[in-house]
C-alpha atoms as a PDB file:
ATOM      1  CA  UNK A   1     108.632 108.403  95.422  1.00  0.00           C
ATOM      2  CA  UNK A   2     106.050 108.665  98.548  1.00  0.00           C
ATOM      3  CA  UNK A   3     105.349 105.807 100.360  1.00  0.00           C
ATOM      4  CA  UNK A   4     102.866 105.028 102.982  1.00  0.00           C
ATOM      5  CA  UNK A   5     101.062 102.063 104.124  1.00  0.00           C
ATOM      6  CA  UNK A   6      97.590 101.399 105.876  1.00  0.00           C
ATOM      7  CA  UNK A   7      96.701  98.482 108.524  1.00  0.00           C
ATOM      8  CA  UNK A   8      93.939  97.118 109.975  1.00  0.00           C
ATOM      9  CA  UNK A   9      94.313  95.128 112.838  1.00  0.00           C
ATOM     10  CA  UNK A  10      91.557  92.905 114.340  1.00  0.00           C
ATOM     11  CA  UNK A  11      90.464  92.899 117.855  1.00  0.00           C
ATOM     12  CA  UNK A  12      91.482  88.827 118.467  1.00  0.00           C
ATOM     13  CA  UNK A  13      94.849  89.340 116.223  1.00  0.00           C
ATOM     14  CA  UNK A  14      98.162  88.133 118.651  1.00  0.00           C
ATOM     15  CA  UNK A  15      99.882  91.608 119.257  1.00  0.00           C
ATOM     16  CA  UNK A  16     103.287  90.156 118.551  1.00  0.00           C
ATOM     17  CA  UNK A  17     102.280  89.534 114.974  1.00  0.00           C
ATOM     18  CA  UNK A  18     100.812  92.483 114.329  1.00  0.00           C
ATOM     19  CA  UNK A  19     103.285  94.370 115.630  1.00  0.00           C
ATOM     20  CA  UNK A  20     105.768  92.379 113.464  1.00  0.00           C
ATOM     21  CA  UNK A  21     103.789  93.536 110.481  1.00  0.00           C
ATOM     22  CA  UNK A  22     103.960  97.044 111.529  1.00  0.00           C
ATOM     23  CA  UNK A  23     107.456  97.264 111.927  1.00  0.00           C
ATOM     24  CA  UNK A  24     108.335  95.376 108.793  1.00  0.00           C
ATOM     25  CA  UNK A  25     106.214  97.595 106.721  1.00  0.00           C
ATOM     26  CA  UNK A  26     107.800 100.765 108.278  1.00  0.00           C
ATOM     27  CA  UNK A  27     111.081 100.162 107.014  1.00  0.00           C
ATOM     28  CA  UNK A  28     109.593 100.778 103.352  1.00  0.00           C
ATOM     29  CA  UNK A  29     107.556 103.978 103.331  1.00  0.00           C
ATOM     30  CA  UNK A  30     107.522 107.633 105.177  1.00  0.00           C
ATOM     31  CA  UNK A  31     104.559 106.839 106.887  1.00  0.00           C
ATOM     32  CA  UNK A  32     101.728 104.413 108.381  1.00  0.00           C
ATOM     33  CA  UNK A  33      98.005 104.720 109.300  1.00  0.00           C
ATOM     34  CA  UNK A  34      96.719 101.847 111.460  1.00  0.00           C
ATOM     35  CA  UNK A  35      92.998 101.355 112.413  1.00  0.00           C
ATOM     36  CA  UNK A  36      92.511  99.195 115.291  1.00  0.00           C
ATOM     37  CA  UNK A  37      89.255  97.453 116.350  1.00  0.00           C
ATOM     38  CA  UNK A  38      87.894  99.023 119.772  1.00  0.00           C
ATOM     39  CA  UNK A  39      88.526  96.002 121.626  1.00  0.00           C
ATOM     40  CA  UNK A  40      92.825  96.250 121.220  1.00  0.00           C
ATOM     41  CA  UNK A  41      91.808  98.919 123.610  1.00  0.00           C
ATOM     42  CA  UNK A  42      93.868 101.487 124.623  1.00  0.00           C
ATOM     43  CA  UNK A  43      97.435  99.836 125.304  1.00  0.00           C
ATOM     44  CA  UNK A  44      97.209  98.647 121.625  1.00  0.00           C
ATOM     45  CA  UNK A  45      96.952 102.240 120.650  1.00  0.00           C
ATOM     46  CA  UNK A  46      99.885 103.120 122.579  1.00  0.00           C
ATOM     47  CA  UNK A  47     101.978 100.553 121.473  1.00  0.00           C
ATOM     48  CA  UNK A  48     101.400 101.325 118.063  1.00  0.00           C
ATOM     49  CA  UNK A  49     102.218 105.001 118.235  1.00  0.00           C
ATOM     50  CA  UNK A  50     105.339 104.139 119.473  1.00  0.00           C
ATOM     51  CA  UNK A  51     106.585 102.105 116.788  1.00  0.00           C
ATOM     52  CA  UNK A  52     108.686 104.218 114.435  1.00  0.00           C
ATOM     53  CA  UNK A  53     106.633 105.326 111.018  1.00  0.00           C
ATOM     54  CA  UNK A  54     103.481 105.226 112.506  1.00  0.00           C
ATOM     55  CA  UNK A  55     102.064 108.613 112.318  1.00  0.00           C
ATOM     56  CA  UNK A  56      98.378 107.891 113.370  1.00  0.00           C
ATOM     57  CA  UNK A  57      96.554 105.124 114.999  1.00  0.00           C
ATOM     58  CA  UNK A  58      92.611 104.740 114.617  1.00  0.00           C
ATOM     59  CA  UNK A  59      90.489 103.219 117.259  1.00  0.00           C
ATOM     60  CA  UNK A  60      87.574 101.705 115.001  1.00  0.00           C
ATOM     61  CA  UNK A  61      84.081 101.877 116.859  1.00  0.00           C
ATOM     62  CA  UNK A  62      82.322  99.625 114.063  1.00  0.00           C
ATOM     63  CA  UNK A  63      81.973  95.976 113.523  1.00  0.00           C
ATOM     64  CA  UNK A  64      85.332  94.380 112.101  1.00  0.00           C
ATOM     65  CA  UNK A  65      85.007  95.197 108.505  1.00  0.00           C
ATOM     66  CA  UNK A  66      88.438  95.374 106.345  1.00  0.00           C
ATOM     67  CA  UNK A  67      87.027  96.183 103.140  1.00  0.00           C
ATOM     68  CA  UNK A  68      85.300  99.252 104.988  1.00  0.00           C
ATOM     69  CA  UNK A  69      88.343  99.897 107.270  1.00  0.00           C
ATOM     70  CA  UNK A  70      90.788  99.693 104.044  1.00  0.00           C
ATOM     71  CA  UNK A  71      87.948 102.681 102.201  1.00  0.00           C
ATOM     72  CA  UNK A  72      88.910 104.919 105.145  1.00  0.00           C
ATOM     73  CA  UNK A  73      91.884 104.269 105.684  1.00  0.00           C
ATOM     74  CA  UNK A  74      92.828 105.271 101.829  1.00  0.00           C
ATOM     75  CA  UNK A  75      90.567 108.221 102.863  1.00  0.00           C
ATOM     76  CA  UNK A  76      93.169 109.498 105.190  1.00  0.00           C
ATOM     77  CA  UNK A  77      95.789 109.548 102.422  1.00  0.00           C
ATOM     78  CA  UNK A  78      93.812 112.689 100.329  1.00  0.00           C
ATOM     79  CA  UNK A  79      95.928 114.903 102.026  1.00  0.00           C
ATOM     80  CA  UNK A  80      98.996 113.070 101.875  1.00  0.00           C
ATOM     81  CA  UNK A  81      98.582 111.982  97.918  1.00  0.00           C
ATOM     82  CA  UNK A  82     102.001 109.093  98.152  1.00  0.00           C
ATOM     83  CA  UNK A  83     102.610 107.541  94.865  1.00  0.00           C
ATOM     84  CA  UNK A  84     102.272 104.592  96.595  1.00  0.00           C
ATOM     85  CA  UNK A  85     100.318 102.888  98.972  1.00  0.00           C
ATOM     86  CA  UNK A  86     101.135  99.562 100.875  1.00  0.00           C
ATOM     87  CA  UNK A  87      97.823  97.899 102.083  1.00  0.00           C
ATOM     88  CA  UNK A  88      99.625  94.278 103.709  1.00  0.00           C
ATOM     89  CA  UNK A  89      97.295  92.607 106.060  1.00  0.00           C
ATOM     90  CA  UNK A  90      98.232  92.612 109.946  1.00  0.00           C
ATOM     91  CA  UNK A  91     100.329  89.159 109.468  1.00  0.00           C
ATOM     92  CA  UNK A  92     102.143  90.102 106.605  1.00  0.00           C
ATOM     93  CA  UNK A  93     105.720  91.003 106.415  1.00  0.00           C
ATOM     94  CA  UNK A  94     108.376  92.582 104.191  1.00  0.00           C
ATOM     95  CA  UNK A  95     111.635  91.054 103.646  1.00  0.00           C
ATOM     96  CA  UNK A  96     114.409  92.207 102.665  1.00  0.00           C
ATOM     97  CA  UNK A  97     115.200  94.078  99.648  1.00  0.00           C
ATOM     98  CA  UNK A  98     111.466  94.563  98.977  1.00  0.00           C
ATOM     99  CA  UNK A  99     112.214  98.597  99.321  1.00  0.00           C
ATOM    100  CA  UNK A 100     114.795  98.202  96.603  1.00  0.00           C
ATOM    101  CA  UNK A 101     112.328  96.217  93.828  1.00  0.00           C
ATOM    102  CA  UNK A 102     110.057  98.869  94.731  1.00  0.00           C
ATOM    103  CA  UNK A 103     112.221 101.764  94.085  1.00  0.00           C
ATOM    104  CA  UNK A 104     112.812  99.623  90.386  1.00  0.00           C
ATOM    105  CA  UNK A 105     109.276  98.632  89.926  1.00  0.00           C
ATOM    106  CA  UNK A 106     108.742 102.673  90.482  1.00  0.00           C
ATOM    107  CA  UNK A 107     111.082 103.587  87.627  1.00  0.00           C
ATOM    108  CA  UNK A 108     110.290 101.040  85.091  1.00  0.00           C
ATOM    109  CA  UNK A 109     107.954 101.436  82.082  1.00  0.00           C
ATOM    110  CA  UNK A 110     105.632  99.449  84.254  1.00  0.00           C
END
C-alpha cells in the first residue's frame, strides 16, 4: 500500500498550524507534496522541505485557489501512482492509530 498526501497552504495560514498538519500527515504515507501560496515566501519553503516526508514543496504564483491547487497537486502524483492519496486541509491533523484503520480499511472488501 502507497501512500502520499498533498497540501495546500494559504499565504495568511499561522505556520505553527500548518506545520502541525504537515508533520501529522507524514507519519502516515511515504511521501508529501505541498503547494504554498507565493506570499509564505521563501522561509516557508524551507521550512517545509525540512520536515521529514516532504519530498517537494510548490511555490504557487496564482491567486489562492484550493480546488485548482488540489487538480495539480494530484497532477504531480501520475508518476508516483500511490493507492492512496491523503488530501487533509493545512489545519487538519492525524491522530493516532489512523495509519493502522487505514492499513484495515485497505484490506477490507471495502
Amino acid at each position: 500500500m502507497k501512500v502520499w498526501a498533498i497540501i495546500a497552504v494559504a499565504a495568511d495560514f499561522p505556520t505553527e498550524l500548518w506545520e502541525m498538519c504537515v508533520r501529522s500527515t507524514a507519519r502516515h504515507c511515504e511521501g508529501i507534496i505541498v503547494r504554498m501560496d507565493k506570499f509564505k515566501g521563501t522561509d516557508a519553503v524551507e521550512r517545509a522541505e525540512a520536515i521529514p516526508g516532504v519530498k517537494k514543496v510548490i511555490l504557487a504564483e496564482g491567486e489562492w485557489n484550493p480546488s485548482n491547487w488540489r487538480e495539480e497537486l494530484v497532477r504531480e502524483l501520475d508518476v508516483i501512482r500511490p493507492d492512496i492519496v491523503l488530501t487533509p486541509d493545512h489545519d487538519e491533523t492525524f491522530g493516532d492509530g489512523f495509519r493502522e484503520e487505514m492499513e484495515r480499511f485497505w484490506r477490507s472488501d471495502k
